[in-house]
Protein backbone atom coordinates (compact mmCIF):
# COMPACT_ATOMS: atom_id res chain seq x y z
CA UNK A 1 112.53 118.94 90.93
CA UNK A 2 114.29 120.58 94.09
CA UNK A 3 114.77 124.01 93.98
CA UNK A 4 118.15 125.10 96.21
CA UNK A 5 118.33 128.72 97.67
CA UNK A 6 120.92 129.77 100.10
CA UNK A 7 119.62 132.08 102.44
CA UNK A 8 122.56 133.69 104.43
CA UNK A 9 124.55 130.44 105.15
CA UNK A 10 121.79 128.46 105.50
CA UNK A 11 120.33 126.15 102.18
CA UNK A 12 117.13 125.42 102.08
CA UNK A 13 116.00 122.28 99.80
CA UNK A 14 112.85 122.13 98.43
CA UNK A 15 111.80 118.53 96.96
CA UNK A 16 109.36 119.86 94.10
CA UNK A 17 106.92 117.13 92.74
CA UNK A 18 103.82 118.72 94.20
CA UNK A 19 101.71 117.16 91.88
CA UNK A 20 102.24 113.77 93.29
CA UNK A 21 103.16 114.53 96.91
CA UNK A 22 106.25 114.42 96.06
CA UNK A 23 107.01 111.32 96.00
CA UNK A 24 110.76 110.07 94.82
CA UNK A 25 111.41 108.32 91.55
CA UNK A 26 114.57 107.75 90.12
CA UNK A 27 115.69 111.30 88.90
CA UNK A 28 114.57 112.62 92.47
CA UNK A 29 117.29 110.04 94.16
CA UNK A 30 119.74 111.39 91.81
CA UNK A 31 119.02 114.55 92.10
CA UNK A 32 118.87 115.34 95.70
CA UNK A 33 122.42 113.10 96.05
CA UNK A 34 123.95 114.85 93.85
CA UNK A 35 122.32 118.53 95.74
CA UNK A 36 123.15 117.26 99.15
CA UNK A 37 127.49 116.88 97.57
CA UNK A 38 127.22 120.06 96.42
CA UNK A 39 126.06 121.70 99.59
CA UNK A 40 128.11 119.89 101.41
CA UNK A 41 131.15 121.23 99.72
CA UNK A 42 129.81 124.50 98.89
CA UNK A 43 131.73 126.94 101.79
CA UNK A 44 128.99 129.73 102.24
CA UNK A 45 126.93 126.62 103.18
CA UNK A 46 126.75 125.77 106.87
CA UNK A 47 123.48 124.13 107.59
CA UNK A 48 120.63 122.20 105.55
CA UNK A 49 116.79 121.94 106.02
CA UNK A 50 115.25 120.18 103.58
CA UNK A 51 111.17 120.40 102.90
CA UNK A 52 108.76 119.79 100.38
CA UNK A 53 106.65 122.14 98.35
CA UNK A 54 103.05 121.65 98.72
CA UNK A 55 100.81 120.17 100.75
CA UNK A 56 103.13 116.98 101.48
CA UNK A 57 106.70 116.73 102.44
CA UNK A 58 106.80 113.49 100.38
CA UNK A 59 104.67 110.23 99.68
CA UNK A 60 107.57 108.21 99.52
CA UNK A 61 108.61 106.19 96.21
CA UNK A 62 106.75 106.86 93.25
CA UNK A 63 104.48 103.80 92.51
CA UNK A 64 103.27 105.23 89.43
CA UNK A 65 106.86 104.50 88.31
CA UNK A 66 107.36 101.73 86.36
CA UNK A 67 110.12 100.91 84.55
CA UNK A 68 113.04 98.20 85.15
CA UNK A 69 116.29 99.17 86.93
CA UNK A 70 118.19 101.48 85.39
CA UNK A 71 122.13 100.80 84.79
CA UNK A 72 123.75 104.17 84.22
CA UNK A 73 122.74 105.61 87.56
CA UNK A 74 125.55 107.69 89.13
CA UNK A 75 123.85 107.33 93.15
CA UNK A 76 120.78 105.13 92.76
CA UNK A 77 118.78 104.45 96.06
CA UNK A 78 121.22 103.43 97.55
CA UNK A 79 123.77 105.81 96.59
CA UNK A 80 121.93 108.57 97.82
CA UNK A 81 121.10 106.69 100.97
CA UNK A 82 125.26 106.47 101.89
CA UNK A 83 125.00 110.64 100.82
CA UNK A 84 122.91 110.98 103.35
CA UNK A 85 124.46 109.01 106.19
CA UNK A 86 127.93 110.78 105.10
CA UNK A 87 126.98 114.19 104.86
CA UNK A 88 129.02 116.31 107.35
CA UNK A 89 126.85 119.40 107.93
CA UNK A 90 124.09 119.24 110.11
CA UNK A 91 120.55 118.52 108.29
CA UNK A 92 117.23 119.28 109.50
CA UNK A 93 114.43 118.31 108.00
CA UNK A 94 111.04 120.69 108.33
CA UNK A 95 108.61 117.92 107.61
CA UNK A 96 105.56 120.26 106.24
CA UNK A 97 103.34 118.29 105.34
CA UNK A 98 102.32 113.60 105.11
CA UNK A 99 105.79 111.44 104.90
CA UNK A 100 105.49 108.13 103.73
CA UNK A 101 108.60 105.95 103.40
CA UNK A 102 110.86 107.43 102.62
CA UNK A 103 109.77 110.36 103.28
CA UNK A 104 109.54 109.17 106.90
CA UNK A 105 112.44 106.92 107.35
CA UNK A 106 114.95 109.66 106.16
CA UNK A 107 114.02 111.06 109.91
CA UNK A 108 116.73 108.35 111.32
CA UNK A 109 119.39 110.18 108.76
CA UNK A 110 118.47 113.80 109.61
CA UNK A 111 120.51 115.50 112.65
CA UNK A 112 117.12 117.69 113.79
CA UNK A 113 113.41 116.84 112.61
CA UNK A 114 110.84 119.66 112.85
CA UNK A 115 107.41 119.13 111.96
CA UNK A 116 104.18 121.10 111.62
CA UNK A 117 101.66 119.70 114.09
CA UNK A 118 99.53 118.64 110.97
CA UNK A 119 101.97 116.58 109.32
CA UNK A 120 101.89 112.53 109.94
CA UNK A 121 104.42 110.02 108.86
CA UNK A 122 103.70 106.48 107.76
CA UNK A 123 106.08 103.37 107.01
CA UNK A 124 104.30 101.18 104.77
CA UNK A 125 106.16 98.50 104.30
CA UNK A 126 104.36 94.94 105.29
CA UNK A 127 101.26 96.99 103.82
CA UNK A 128 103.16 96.42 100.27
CA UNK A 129 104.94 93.41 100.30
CA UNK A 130 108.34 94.89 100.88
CA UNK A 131 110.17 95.37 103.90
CA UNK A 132 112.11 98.57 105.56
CA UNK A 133 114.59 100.72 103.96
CA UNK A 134 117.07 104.22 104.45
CA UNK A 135 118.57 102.49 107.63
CA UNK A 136 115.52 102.83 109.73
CA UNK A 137 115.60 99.47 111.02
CA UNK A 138 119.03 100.41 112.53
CA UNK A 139 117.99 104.17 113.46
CA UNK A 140 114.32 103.71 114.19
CA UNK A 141 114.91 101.34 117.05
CA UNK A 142 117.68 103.80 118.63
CA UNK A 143 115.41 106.81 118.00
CA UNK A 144 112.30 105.66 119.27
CA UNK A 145 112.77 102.32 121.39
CA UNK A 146 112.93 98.53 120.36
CA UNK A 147 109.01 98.02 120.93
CA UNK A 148 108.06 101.59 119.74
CA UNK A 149 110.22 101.29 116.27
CA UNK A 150 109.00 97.59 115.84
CA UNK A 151 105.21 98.47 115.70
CA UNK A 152 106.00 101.56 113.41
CA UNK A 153 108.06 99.46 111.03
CA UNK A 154 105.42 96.29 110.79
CA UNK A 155 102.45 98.13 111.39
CA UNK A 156 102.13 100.40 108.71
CA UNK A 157 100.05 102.62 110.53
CA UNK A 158 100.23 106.72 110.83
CA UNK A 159 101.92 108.44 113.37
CA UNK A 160 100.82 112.17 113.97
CA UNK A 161 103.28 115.12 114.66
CA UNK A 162 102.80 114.99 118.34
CA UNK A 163 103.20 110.94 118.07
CA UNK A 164 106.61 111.39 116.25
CA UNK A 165 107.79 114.25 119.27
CA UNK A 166 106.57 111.50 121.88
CA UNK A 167 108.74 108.50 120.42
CA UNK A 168 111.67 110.48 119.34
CA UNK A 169 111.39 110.71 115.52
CA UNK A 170 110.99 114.74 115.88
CA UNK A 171 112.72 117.38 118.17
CA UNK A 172 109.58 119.97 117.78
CA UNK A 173 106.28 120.41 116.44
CA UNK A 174 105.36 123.65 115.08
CA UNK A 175 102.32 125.67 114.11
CA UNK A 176 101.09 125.26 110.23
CA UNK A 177 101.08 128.92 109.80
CA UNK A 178 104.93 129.86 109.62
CA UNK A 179 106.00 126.59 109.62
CA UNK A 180 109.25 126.86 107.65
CA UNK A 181 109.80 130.56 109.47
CA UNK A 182 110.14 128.54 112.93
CA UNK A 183 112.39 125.71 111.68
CA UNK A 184 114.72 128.65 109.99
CA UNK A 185 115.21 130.01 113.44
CA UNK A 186 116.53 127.38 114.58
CA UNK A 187 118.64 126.93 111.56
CA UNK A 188 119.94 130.21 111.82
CA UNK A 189 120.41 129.82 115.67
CA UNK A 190 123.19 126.99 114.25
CA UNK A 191 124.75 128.79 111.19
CA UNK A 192 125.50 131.08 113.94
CA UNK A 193 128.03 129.05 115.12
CA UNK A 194 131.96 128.23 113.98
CA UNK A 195 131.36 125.51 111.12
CA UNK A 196 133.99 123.65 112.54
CA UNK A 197 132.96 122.91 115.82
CA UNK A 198 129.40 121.85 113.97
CA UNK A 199 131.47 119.36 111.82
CA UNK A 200 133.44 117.96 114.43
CA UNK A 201 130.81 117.42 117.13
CA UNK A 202 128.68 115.67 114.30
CA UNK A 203 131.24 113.64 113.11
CA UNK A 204 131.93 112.77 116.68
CA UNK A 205 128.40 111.61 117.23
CA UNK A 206 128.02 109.83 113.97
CA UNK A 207 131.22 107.68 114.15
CA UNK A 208 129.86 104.99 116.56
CA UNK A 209 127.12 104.36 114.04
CA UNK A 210 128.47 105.08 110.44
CA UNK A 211 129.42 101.66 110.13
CA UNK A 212 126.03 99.76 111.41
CA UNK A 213 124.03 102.27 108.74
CA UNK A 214 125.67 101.55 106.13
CA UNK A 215 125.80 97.86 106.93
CA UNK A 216 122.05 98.23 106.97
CA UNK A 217 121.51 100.12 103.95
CA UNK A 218 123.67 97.57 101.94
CA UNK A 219 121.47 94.49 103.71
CA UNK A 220 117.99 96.57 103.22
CA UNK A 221 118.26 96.80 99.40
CA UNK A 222 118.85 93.08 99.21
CA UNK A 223 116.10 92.28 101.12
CA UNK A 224 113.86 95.09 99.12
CA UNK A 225 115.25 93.53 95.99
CA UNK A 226 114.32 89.70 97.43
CA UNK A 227 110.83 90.89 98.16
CA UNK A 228 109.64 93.10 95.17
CA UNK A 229 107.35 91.24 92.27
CA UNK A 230 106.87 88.68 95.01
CA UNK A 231 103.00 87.75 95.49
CA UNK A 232 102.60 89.82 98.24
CA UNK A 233 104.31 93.10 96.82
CA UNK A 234 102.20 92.60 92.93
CA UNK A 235 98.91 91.97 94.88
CA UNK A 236 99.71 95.44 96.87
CA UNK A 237 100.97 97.38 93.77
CA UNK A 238 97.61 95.96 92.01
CA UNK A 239 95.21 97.06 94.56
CA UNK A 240 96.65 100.59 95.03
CA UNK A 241 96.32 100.83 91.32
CA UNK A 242 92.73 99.50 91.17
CA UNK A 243 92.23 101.41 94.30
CA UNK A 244 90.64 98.25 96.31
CA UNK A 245 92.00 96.77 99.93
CA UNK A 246 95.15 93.96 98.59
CA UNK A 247 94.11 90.65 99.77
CA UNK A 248 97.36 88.94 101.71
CA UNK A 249 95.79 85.55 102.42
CA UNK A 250 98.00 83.07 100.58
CA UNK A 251 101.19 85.87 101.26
């Protein structure tokens, strides 16, 4: 469910679940923690950009899933939330296509965003009873502004590719047609370079904030776990099922 190819020493992860957006359930967590460890200790690997295959980059969590938490999880969630916020190399993410949750919040984790100029990113949240996740509510605000990050987060409306370039969320927006072909330029324009100076500048960069994400991620799952199969997050899950507009009057 994502395919890895290293192409010179750049590797190039595909999240593969086109046939629902691909959208994350728990194998996908697992498996792109466990993809991202390997990369990052894999030495012809200097650089990351991670896509989706398809039409979508990824719908966020899989609400077709269904099933209670699992217990013999190596990463979880969470786990592959701290991967993300320790992984040395530089990520960039070549949004190709709709993100929704976390397929938009992993933005704040990424080093570079690209995005085609027809891709949009939404954070659902309040729209399904839950609340924030992936660190954005620590990220989001230093990425985009207080104001600008607080209407994203609780609004659960769309931003559009040149919306996301605007607010911070996205270095560059880039024509549909060759899409991945721009974002591997600049890829390649940073393989080019020693890895160590790479790791140390991003480590450099990271170390003010390493703390404060993971601080968040650890408080974002207990207030995701606090929230879901309350009213508000059953009457959401309903009407998406039943495909009908959830009714949040006594939430």
């Amino acid at each position: 469910m994502i395919r890895s190819e290293l192409k010179g020493a750049v590797r190039v992860l595909t999240l593969e679940r086109p046939e629902v957006l691909n959208a994350f359930n728990t194998e996908q967590f697992e498996l792109l923690a466990a993809t991202l460890l390997h990369a990052g200790d894999d030495a012809a690997t200097k650089v990351v950009v991670l896509t989706g295959a398809g039409r979508a980059f990824s719908a966020g969590a899989d609400l077709a899933e269904n099933r209670p938490p699992r217990e013999d999880l190596k990463y979880g969630f969470q786990g592959c939330i701290d991967v993300l916020i320790d992984f040395q190399k530089p990520l960039l993410l070549a949004i190709n296509g709709v993100g929704v949750g976390i397929g938009a919040t992993i933005c704040g984790l990424a080093d570079m965003v690209f995005m085609a100029e027809s891709a949009r990113l939404r954070c659902p949240f309040s729209a399904l009873g839950l609340t924030a996740e992936a660190c954005s509510t620590y990220t989001f605000p230093r990425l985009m502004g207080p104001q600008a990050a607080a209407d994203f987060l609780l609004g659960a409306g769309w931003l559009s590719a040149s919306e996301c370039k605007a607010s911070g969320l996205a270095l560059a927006v880039f024509p549909d047609e060759g899409f991945l072909d721009r974002v591997m330029q600049e890829a390649e324009r940073l393989a080019n370079l020693p890895l160590a100076s790479l790791l140390q500048t991003k480590a450099l960069m990271r170390a003010p904030h390493i703390n404060a994400m993971k601080a968040a991620n650890i408080a974002e799952n207990k207030a995701l776990l606090s929230l879901r199969g309350g009213p508000a997050n059953v009457e959401a899950v309903t009407a998406f099922r039943e495909k009908r507009e959830p009714n949040f009057s006594d939430s």
